[in-house]
Protein backbone atom coordinates (compact mmCIF):
# COMPACT_ATOMS: atom_id res chain seq x y z
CA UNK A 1 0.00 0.00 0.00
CA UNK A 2 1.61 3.90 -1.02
CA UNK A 3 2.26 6.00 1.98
CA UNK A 4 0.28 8.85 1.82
CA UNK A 5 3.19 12.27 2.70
CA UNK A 6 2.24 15.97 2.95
CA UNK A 7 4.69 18.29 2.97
CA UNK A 8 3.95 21.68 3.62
CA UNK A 9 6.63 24.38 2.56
CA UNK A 10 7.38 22.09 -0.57
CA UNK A 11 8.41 24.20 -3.07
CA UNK A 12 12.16 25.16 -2.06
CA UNK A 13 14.58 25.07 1.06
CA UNK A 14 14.43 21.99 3.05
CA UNK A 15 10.79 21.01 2.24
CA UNK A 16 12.15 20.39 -1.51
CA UNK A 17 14.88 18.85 -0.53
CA UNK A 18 13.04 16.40 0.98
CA UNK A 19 10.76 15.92 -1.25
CA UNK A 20 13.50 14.94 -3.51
CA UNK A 21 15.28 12.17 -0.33
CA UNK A 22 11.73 10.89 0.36
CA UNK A 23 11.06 9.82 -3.60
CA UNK A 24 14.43 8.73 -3.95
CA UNK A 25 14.08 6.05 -1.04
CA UNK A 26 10.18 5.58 -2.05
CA UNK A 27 9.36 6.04 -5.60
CA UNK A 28 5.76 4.33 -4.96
CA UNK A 29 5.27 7.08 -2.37
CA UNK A 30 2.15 9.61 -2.69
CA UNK A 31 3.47 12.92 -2.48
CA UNK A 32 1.92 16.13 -1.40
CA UNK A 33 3.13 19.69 -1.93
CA UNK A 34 1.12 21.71 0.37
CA UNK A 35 2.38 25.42 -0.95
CA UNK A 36 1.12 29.12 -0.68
CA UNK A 37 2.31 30.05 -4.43
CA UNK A 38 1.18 27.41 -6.79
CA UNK A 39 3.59 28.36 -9.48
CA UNK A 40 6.44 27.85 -7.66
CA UNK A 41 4.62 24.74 -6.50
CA UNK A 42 4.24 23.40 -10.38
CA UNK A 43 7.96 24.30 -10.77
CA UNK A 44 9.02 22.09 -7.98
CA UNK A 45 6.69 19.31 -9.06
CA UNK A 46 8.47 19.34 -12.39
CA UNK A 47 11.70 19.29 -11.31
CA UNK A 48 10.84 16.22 -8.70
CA UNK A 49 9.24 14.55 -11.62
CA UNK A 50 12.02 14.97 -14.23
CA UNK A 51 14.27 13.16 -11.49
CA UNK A 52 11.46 10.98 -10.70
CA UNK A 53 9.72 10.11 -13.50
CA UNK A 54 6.39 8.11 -12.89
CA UNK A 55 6.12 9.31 -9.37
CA UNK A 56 2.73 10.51 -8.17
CA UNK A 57 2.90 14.28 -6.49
CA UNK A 58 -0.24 16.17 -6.17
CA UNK A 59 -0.17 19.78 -5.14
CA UNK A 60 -2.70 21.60 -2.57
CA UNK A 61 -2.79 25.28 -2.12
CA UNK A 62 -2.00 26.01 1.66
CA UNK A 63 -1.32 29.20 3.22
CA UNK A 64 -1.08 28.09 6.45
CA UNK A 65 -0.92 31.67 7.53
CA UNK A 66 -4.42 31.18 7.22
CA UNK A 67 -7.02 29.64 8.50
CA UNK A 68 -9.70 29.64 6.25
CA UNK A 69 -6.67 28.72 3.46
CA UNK A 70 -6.02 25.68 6.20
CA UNK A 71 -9.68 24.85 6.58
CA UNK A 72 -9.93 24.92 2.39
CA UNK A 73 -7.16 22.74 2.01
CA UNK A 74 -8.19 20.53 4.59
CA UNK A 75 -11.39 19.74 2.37
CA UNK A 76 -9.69 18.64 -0.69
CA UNK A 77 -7.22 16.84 1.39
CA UNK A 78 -9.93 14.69 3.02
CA UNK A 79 -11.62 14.53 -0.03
CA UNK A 80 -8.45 12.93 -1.96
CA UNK A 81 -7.00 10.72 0.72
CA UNK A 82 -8.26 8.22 2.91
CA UNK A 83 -5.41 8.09 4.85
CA UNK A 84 -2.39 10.07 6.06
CA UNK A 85 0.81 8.55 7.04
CA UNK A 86 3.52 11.34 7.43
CA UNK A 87 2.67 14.73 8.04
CA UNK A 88 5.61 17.21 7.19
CA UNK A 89 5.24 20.45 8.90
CA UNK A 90 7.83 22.86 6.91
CA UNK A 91 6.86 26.26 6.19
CA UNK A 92 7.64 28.63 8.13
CA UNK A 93 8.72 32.61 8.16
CA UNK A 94 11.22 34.91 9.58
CA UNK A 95 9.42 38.74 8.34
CA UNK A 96 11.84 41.55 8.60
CA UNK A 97 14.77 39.84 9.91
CA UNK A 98 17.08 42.47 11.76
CA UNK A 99 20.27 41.98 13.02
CA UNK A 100 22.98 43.85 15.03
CA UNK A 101 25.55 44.57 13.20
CA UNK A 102 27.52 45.39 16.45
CA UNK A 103 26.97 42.28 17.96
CA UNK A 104 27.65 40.09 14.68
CA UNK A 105 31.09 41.53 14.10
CA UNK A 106 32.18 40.94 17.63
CA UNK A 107 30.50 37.31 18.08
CA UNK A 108 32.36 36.78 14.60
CA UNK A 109 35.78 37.19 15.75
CA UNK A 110 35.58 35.78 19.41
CA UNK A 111 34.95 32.07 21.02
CA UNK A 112 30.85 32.70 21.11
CA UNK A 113 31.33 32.38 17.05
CA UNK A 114 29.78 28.91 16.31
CA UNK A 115 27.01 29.04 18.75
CA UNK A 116 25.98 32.59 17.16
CA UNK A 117 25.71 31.22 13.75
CA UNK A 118 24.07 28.28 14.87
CA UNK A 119 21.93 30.05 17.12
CA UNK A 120 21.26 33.92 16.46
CA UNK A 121 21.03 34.26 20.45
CA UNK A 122 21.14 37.95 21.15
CA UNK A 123 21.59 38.79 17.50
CA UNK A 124 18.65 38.50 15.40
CA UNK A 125 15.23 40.05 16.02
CA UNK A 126 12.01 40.09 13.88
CA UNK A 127 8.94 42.71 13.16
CA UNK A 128 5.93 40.92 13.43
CA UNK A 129 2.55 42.12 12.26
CA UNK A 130 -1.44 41.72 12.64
CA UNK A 131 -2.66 38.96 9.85
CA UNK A 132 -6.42 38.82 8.17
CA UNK A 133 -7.22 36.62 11.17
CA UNK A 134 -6.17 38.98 13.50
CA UNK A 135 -3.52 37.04 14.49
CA UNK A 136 0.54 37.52 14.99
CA UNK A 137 1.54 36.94 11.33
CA UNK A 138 4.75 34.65 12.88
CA UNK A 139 3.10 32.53 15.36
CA UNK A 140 -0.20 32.18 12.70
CA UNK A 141 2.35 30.28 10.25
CA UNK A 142 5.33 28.90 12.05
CA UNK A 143 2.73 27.44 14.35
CA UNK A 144 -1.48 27.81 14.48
CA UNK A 145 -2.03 27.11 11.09
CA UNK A 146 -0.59 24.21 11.42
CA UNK A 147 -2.03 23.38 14.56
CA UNK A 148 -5.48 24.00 12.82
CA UNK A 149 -4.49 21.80 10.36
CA UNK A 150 -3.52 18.51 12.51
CA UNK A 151 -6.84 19.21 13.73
CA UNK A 152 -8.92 19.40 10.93
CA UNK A 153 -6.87 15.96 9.86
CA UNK A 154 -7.30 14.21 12.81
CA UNK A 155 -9.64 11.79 11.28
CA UNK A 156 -7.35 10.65 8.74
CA UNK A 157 -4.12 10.71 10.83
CA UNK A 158 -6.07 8.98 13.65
CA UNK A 159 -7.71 5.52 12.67
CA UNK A 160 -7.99 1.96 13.99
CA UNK A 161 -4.77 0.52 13.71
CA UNK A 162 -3.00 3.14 11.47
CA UNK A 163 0.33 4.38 12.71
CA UNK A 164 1.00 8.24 11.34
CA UNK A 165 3.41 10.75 11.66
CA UNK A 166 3.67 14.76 12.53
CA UNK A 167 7.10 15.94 11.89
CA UNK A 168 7.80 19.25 12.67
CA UNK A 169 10.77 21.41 11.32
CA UNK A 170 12.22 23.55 14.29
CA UNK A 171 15.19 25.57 14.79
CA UNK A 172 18.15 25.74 17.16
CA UNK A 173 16.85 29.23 17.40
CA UNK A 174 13.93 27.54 19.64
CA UNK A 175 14.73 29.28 23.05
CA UNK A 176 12.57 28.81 26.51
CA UNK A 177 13.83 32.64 27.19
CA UNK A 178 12.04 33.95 23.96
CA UNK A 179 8.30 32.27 24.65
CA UNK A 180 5.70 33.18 27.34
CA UNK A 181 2.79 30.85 28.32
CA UNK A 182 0.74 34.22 28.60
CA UNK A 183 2.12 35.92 25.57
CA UNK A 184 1.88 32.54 23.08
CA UNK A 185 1.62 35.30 20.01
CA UNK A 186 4.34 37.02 21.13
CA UNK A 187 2.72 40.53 20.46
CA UNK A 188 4.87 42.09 23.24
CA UNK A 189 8.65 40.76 22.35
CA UNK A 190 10.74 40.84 19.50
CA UNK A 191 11.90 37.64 18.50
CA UNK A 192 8.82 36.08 17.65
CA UNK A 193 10.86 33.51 15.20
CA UNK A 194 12.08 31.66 18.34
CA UNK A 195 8.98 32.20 20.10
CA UNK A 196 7.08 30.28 17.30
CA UNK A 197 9.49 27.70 17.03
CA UNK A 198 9.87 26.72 21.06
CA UNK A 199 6.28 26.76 21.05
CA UNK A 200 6.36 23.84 18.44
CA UNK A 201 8.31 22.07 20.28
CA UNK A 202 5.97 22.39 22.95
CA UNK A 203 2.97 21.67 21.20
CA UNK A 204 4.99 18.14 19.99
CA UNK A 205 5.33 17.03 23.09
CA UNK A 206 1.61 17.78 23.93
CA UNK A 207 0.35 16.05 21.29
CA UNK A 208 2.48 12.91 22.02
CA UNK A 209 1.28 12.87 25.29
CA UNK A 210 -2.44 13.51 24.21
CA UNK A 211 -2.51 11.39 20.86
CA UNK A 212 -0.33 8.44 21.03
CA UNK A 213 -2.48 6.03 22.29
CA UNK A 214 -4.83 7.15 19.07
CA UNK A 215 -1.79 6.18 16.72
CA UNK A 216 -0.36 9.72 16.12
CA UNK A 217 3.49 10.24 17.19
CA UNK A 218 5.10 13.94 16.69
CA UNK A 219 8.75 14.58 16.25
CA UNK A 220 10.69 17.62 16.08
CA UNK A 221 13.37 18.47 13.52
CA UNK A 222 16.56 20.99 13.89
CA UNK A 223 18.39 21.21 10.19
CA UNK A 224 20.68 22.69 11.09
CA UNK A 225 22.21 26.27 10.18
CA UNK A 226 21.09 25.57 6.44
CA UNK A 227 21.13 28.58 3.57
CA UNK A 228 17.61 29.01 2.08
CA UNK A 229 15.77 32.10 0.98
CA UNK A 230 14.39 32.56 5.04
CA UNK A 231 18.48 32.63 5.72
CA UNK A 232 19.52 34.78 2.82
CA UNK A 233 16.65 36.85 3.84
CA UNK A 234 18.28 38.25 7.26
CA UNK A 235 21.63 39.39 5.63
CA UNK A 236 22.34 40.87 1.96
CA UNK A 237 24.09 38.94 -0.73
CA UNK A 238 27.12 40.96 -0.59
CA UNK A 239 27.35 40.03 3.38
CA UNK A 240 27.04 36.51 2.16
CA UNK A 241 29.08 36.73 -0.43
CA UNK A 242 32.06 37.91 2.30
CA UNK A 243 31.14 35.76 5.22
CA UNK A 244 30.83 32.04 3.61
CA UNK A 245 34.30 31.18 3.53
CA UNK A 246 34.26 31.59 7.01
CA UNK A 247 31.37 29.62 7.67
CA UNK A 248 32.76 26.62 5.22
CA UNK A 249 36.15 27.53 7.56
CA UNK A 250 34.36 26.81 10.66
CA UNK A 251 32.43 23.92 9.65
CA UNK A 252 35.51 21.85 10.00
CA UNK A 253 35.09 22.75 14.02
CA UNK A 254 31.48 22.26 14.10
CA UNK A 255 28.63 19.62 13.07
CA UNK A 256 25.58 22.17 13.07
CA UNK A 257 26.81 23.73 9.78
CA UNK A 258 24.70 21.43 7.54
CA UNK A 259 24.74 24.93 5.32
CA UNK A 260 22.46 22.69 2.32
CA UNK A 261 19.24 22.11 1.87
CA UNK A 262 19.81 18.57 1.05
CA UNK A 263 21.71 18.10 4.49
CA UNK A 264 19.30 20.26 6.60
CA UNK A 265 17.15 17.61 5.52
CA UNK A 266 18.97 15.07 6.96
CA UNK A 267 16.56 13.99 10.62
CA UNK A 268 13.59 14.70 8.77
CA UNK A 269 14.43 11.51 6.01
CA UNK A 270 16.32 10.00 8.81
CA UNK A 271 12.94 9.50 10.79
CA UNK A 272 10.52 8.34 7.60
CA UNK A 273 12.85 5.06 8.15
CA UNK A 274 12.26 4.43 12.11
CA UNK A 275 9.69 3.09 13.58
CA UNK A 276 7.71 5.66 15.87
CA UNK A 277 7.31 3.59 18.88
CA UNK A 278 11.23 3.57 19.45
CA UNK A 279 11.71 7.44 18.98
CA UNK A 280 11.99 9.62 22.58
CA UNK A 281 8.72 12.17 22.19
CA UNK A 282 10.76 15.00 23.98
CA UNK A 283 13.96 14.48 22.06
CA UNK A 284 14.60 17.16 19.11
CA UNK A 285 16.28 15.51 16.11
CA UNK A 286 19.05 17.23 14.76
CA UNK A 287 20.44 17.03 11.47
CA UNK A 288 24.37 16.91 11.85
CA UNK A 289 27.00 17.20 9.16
CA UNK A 290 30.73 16.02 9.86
CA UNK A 291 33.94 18.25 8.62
CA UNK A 292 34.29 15.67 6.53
CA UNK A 293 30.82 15.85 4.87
CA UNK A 294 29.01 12.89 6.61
CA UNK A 295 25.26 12.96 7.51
CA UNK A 296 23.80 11.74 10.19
CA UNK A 297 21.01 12.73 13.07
CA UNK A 298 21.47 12.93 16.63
CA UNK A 299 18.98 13.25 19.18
CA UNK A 300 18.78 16.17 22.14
CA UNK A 301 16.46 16.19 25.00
CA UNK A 302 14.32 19.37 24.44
CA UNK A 303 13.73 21.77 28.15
CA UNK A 304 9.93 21.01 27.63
CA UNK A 305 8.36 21.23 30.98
CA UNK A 306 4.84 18.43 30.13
CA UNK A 307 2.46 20.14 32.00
CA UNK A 308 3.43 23.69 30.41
CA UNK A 309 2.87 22.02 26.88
CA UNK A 310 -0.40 20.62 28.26
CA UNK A 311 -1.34 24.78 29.24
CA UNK A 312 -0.17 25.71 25.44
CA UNK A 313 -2.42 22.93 24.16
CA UNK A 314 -5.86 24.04 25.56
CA UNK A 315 -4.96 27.59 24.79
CA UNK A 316 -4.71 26.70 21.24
CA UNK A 317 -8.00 25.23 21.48
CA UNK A 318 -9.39 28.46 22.62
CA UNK A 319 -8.17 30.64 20.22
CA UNK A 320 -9.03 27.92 17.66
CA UNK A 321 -12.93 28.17 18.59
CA UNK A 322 -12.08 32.43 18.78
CA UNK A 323 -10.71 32.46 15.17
CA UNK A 324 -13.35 30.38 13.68
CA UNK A 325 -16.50 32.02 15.11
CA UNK A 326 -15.28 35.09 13.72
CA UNK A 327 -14.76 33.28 10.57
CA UNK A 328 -18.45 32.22 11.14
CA UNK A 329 -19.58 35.60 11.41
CA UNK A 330 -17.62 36.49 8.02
CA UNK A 331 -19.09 34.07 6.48
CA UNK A 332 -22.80 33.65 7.51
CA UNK A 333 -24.00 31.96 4.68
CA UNK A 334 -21.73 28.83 4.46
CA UNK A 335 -23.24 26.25 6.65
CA UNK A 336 -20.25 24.32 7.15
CA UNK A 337 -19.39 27.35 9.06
CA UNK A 338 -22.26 27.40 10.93
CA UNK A 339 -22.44 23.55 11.84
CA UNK A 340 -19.18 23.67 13.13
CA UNK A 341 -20.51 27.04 15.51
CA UNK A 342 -23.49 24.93 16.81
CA UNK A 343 -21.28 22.08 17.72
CA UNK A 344 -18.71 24.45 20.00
CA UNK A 345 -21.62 26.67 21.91
C-alpha cells in the first residue's frame, strides 16, 4: 500500500529537498506539496518529476498563515486521501529579519562564534505584524495554522490501527527565554521567530502525550544552520558573499553547519525510516554534518516542561474556537461554518 506524505513548505529550502530524499528512497510514495504560491509549486513538481519520473505528487494550495486557506485545504485533502501517514510540517517565516551589526562583528571574531551562527542568540530580532485573522503573522504560520491543520486531519491521521506521523521542522533558534505561556503570540517581544518555534516544540510534546495512544506520534526536527531564501533573507548577498568562507572555515570545528538544503534535511528523512514507537517524544532531532561531509542525526532532549505544553495545548484550542466564530460571522452563509458554531456553543 503507497504512503500517503504531505509536505507543507514544498516548493524550495528543506521542504524540496526532501521531497526529492523521500522519492528517492520511495518512488511508490504519494506525495503532497502543500504550498502558498502554486507556481512555484508546479515548478518544484516538475523538477521532482524529471528526477522521478512516474512518481505521483499532487499539489494543494495552503497558506497556512491562514485559517480559512487551512480549513480549504483541509477539504480537498480529506476529499483525496483516505489516509495520512507522514505529516511534514515545513513552512515557516522569519518577516523583517534584523540583526545587530555590532553584535555580529564581535560574536564573529571571538569564542561565542559557532554558537551565534548556529543560534542567532542575542543577534537577530524580527517585526511581526497583525494577519487577516487577527492574528501575529509569525506565530499564525510557524505554528497555528498548522495546529489548525492537525486538527482538521485528525480523522485521517487517527484511525484503527493506522500508525502516522507529525514531523515538525524547528530551529536551534527555539529558546525557553524567547516564549511566554501568557504571551503565546508574542505581540509584546521581538523575537517572535524563536517564540514560534519553542512553542512547536511544545505543542509536539503535547500532542504525544495527548494522541499516542490514538496512533499519532510527533517529532521535532533541527536542520541545522542551512542557507535558504528565510536565511539569505536576514543578511544581503554581498554580506554573504564575504562571510561564507568563514562559515565553510568553521564547519571543520562544528557539526551544526549542515549549510544545504539537502543536508538540513537530513533527521527529517532519517525518521521516515524508524519506527515511531522507538523514537523519545521529547527528544529534538538534529540534522548533523561532519567536517568531513558525513550525515547523520542525533537526538537532544528538548527543556519542555509536560504540564506547560499541556497549558499551550488548551490555549490553542481556545483561540481555535475564537478564530473560527469570527470566521463564522464572516461568512454567515456557508453552513459548514455554521455547523461547526453549533457544535462548539
Amino acid at each position: 500500500m503507497e504512503k500517503v506524505v504531505i509536505v507543507t513548505g514544498a516548493n524550495s529550502g528543506i521542504g524540496l529537498a526532501l521531497c526529492e530524499r523521500l522519492l528517492t528512497e520511495d518512488t511508490q510514495l504519494r506525495l503532497c506539496l502543500a504550498c502558498r504560491n502554486m507556481q512555484r509549486a508546479e515548478a518544484a513538481r516538475s523538477a521532482l518529476l524529471t528526477s522521478h519520473a512516474g512518481a505521483h505528487v499532487d499539489l494543494l494550495q495552503l497558506d497556512v498563515g491562514s485559517v480559512e486557506s487551512v480549513l480549504d485545504a483541509a477539504k480537498v485533502v480529506k476529499a483525496r486521501y483516505n489516509r495520512i501517514d507522514f505529516l511534514y510540517l515545513n513552512a515557516g517565516i522569519m518577516p523583517n529579519p534584523q540583526v545587530d551589526i555590532r553584535a555580529f562583528f564581535k560574536g564573529l571574531f571571538s569564542r561565542n562564534v559557532i554558537n551565534m551562527f548556529a543560534t542567532a542568540e542575542g543577534l537577530l530580532t524580527q517585526q511581526d505584524r497583525l494577519n487577516s485573522d487577527g492574528l501575529q503573522e509569525v506565530f499564525a504560520t510557524n505554528l497555528f495554522g498548522h495546529f489548525v491543520l492537525i486538527r482538521e486531519l485528525e480523522p485521517l491521521l487517527c484511525q484503527t490501527g493506522h500508525t502516522s506521523r507529525v514531523m515538525w521542522t524547528s530551529s536551534s533558534n527555539a529558546r525557553r527565554s524567547a516564549f511566554s505561556i501568557d504571551d503565546i503570540q508574542h505581540r509584546k517581544g521581538t523575537e517572535p521567530y524563536s517564540s514560534s518555534k519553542y512553542a512547536s516544540d511544545m505543542l509536539s510534546v503535547a500532542l504525544n502525550r495527548r494522541m499516542n495512544g490514538q496512533g499519532l506520534f510527533s517529532s521535532v526536527v533541527c536542520p541545522g544552520l542551512v542557507m535558504t531564501n528565510l536565511t539569505y533573507g536576514i543578511l544581503p548577498s554581498s554580506f554573504w558573499t564575504l562571510i561564507m568562507p568563514i562559515m565553510w572555515l568553521i564547519r571543520i570545528f562544528t557539526n551544526t553547519f549542515t549549510l544545504t538544503p539537502y543536508n538540513g534535511a537530513e533527521a527529517l528523512h532519517w525518521l521516515f525510516l524508524q519506527k515511531p514507537e522507538s523514537l523519545d517524544p521529547r527528544a529534538k532531532y538534529h540534522s548533523l554534518t561532519s567536517g568531513l561531509g558525513t550525515n547523520y542525526t542525533e537526538p537532544r532532549q528538548m527543556d519542555i516542561n509536560g504540564e506547560t505544553a499541556d497549558v499551550l495545548f488548551s490555549k490553542l484550542l481556545e483561540l481555535e474556537k475564537g478564530v473560527r466564530r469570527k470566521l463564522c460571522e464572516r461568512n454567515a452563509d456557508n453552513e459548514a461554518h455554521q455547523r461547526y458554531l453549533s457544535e462548539i456553543e
